[in-house]
Protein backbone atom coordinates (compact mmCIF):
# COMPACT_ATOMS: atom_id res chain seq x y z
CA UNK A 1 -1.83 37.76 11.33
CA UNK A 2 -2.24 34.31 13.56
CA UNK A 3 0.40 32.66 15.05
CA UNK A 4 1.62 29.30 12.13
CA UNK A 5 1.53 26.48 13.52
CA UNK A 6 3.75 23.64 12.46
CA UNK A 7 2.25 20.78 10.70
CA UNK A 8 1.27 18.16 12.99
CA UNK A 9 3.77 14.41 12.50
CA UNK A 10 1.34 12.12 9.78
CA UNK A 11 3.59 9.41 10.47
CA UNK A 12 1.23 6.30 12.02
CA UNK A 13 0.93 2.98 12.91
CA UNK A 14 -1.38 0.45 11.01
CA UNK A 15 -1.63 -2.66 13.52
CA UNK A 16 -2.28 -6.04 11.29
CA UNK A 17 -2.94 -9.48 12.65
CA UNK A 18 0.93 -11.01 11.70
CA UNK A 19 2.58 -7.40 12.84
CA UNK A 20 2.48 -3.60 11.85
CA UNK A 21 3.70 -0.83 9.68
CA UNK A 22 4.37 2.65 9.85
CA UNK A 23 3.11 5.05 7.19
CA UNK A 24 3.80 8.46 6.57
CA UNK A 25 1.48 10.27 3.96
CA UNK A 26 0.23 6.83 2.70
CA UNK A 27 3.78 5.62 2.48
CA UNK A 28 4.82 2.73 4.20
CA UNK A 29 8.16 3.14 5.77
CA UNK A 30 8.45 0.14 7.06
CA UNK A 31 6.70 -3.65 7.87
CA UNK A 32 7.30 -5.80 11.31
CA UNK A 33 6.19 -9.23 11.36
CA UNK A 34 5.26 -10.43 15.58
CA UNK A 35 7.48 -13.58 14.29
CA UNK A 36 10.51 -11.82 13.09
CA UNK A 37 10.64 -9.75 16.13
CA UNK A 38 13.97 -10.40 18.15
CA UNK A 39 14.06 -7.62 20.40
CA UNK A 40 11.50 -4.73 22.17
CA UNK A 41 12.90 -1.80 23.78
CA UNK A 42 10.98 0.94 25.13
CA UNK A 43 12.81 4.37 26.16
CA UNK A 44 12.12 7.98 26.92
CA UNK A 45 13.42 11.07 24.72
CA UNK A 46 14.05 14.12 26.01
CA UNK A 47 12.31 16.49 24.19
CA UNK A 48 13.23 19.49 26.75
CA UNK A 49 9.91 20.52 27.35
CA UNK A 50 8.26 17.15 27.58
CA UNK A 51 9.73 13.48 27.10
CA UNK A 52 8.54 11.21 24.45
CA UNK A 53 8.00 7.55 24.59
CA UNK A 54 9.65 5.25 21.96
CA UNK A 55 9.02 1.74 20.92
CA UNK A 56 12.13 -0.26 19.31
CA UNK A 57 11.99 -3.67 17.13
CA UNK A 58 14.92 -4.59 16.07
CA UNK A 59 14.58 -7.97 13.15
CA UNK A 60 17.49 -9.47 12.50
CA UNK A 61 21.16 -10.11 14.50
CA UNK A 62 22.24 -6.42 13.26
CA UNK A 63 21.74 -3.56 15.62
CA UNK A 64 19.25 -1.83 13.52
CA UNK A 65 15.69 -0.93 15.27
CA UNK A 66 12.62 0.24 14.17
CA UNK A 67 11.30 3.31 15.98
CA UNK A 68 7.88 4.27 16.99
CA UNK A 69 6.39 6.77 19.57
CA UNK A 70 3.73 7.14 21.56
CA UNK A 71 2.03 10.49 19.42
CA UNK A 72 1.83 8.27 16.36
CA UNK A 73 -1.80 7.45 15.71
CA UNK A 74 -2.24 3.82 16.64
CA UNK A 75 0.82 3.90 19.16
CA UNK A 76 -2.20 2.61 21.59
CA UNK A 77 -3.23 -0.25 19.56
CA UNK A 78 -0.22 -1.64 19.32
CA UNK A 79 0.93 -1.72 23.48
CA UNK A 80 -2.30 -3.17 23.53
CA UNK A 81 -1.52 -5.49 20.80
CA UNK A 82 2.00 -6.35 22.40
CA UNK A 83 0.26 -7.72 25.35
CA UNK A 84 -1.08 -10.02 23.31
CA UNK A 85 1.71 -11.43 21.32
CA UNK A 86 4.30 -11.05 23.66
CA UNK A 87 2.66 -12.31 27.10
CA UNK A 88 6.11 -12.04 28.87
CA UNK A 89 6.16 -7.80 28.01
CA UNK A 90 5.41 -6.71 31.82
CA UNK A 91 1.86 -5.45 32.00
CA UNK A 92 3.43 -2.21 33.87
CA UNK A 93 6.47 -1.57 31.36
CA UNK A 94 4.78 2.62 30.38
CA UNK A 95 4.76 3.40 34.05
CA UNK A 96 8.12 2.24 34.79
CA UNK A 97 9.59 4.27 31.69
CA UNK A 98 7.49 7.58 31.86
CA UNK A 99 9.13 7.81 35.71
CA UNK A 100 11.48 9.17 36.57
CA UNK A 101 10.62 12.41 34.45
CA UNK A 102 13.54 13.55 31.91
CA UNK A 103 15.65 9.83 32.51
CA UNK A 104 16.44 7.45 29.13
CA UNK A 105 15.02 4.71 31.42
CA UNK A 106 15.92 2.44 28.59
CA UNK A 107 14.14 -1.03 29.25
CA UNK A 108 14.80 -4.08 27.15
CA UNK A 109 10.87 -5.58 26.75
CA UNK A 110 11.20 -8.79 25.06
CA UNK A 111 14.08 -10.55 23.81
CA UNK A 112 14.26 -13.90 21.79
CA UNK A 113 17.62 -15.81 21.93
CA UNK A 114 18.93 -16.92 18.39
């Protein structure tokens, strides 16, 4: 009998020209529109084994975000994209938050007063 493996995360991001979404099995979970976009943070998880990197937009004046990571398909579309629409996100902002290994390094990317 092989060993099960466990089924791989379909969540992924679908990078438009006025923002992005994030689908999971053909479901959209949710929408971000570039001009709606009050704050970027970008932070590590601690996954124990490995660390994760995370993308957070938060819309609006509450303190919700929406989460992405960097094993979602299209994860590398859209730093790529961010450079684009967001020329003040520093051009070495993964770097700095993959190191140290195993540290939050929470970094606030982009922030637009109200």
């Amino acid at each position: 009998m092989g060993t099960q493996r466990a089924e791989p995360d379909q969540a992924e991001i679908v990078v438009t020209t006025d923002g992005f979404a994030k689908r999971w099995h053909g479901r959209e979970l949710f929408r971000v529109h570039w001009p709606s976009v009050r704050e970027i943070r970008a932070y590590k998880r601690d996954l124990l084994t490995r660390d994760l990197i995370c993308l957070a937009f938060r819309d609006t004046d509450a303190d919700e975000y929406f989460e992405v990571h960097e094993e979602m398909v299209g994860f590398d579309l859209l730093r790529a994209r961010l450079a684009e629409v967001f020329p003040t996100v520093p051009a070495g902002w993964f770097g700095d938050v993959a190191r140290p290994a195993f540290a939050t390094n929470l970094t606030v990317l982009f922030r637009r007063e109200s």
